[in-house]
Protein backbone atom coordinates (compact mmCIF):
# COMPACT_ATOMS: atom_id res chain seq x y z
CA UNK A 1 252.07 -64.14 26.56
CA UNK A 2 255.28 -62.87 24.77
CA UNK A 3 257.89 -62.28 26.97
CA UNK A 4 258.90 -58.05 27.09
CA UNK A 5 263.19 -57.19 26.83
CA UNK A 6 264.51 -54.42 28.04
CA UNK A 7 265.49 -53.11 24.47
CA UNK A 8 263.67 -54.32 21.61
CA UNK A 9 262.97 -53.66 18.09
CA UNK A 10 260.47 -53.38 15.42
CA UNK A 11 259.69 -51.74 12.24
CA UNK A 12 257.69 -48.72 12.36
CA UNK A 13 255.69 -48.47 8.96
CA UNK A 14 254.75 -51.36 6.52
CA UNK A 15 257.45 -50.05 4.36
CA UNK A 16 260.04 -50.83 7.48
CA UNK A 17 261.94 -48.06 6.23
CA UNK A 18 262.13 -46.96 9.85
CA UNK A 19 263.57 -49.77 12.53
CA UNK A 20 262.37 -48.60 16.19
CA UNK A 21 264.34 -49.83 19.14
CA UNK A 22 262.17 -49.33 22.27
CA UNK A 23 264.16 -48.98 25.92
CA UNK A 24 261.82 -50.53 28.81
CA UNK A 25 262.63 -49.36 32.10
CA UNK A 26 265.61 -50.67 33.37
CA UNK A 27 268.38 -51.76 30.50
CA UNK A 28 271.74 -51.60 29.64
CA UNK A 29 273.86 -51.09 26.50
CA UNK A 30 274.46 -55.08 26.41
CA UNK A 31 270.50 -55.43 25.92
CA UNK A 32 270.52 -52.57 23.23
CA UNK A 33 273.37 -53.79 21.21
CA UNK A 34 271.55 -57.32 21.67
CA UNK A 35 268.56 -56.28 20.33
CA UNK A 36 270.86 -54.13 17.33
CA UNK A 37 272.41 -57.38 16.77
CA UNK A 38 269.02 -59.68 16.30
CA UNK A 39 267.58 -56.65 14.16
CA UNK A 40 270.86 -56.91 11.46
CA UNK A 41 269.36 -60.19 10.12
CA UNK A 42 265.71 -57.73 9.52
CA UNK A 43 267.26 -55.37 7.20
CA UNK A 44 268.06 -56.80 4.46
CA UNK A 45 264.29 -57.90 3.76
CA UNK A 46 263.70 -54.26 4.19
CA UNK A 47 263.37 -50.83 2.26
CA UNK A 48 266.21 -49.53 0.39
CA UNK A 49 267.07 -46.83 3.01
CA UNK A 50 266.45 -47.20 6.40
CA UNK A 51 266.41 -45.05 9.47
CA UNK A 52 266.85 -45.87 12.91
CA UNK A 53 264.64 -44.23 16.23
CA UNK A 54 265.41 -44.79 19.67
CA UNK A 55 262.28 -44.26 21.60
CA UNK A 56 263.74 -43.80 25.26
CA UNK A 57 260.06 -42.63 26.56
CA UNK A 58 259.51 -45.85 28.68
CA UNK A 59 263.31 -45.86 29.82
CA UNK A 60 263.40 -45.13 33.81
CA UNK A 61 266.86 -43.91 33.38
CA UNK A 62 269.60 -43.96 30.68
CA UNK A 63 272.79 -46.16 31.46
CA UNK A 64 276.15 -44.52 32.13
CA UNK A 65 278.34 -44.72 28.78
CA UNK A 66 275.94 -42.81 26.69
CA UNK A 67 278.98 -40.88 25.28
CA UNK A 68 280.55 -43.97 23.82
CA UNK A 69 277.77 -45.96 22.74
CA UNK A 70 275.43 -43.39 21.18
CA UNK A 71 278.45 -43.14 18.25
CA UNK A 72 277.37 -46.67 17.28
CA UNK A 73 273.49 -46.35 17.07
CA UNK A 74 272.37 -46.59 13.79
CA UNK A 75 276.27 -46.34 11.98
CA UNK A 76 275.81 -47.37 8.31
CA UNK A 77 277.69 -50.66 8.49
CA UNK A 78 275.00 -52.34 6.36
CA UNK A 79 273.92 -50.47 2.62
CA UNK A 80 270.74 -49.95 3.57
CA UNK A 81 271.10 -47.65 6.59
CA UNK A 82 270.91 -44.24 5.92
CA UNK A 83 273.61 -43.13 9.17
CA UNK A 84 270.42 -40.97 10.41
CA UNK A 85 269.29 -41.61 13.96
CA UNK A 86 266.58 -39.93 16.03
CA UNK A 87 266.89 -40.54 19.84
CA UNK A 88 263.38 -39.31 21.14
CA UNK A 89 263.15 -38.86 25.36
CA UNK A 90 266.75 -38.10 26.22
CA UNK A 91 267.32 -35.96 29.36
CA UNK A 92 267.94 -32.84 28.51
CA UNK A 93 270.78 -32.88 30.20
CA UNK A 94 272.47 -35.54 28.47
CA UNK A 95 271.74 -34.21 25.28
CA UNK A 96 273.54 -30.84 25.97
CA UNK A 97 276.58 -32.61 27.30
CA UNK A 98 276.56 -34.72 23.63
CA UNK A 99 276.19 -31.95 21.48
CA UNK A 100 277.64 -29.08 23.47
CA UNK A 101 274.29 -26.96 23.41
CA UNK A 102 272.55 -28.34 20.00
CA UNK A 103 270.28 -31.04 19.30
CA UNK A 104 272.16 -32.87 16.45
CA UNK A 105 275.16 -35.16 16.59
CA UNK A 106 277.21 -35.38 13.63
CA UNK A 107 279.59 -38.69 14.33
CA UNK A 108 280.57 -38.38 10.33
CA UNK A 109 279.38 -37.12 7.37
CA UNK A 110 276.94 -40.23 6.94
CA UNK A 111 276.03 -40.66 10.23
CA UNK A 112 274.05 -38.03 11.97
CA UNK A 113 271.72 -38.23 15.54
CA UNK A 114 268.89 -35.87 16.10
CA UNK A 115 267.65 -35.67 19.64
CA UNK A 116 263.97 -34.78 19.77
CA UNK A 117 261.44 -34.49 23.14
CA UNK A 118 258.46 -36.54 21.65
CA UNK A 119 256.83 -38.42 19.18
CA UNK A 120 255.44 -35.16 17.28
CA UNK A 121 258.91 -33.80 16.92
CA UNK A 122 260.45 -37.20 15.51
CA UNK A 123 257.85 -37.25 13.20
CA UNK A 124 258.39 -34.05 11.85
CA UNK A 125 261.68 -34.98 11.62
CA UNK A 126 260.58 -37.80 9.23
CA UNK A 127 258.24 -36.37 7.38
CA UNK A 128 261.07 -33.61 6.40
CA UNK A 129 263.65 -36.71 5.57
CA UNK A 130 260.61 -37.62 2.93
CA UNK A 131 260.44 -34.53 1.44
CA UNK A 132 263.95 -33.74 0.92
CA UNK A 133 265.52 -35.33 -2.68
């Protein structure tokens, strides 16, 4: 049996042009930038652009801090990220106090965080990233 940490990480499609991080129930930033910092060494054996999702649908609660660690989710310090990030399962409350009413965060012009409710959403989301040039 493998053991289960509070944030981890895997690549969504055989492509891994999409790097999931996965919040279980309790966690903290220190176990999400942990897990960010493992899953640096994965991307360079992956796709030439890469996006980033933060499924937060098993989380039983988000830590406090949100405001100052959401700005470093998915920032393009390596090529091959792309800077866009969806967050999937935020509390809605949250989300409004991020983006003032919206459901996009721009931290800089490369670096951009979508919040979406579910799966379906995020997924439409990608597929849209696909189509565009």
């Amino acid at each position: 049996m493998t053991q289960q940490f509070s944030v981890e990480f895997k690549w969504d499609n055989p492509e891994k042009s999409i790097l999931r991080f996965i919040a279980h129930g309790e966690w903290t930033w220190k176990d999400f930038h942990r897990a960010a910092h493992v899953a640096r060494f994965a991307i360079p054996n992956a796709a030439p652009q890469v996006d980033i999702i933060l499924d937060l649908t098993q989380s039983a609660r988000t830590p406090s801090g949100i405001t100052a660690h959401i700005r470093t989710i998915g920032k393009p310090e390596i090529p091959q990220l792309t800077g866009r990030v969806i967050v999937i399962g935020l509390e809605q409350g949250l989300v409004h106090q991020l983006t003032r009413g919206g459901d996009t965060l721009s931290i800089a012009s490369n670096h951009t965080i979508y919040f979406v409710e579910n799966e379906a959403a995020a997924e439409t989301l990608l597929q849209s990233w696909k189509k565009a040039p």
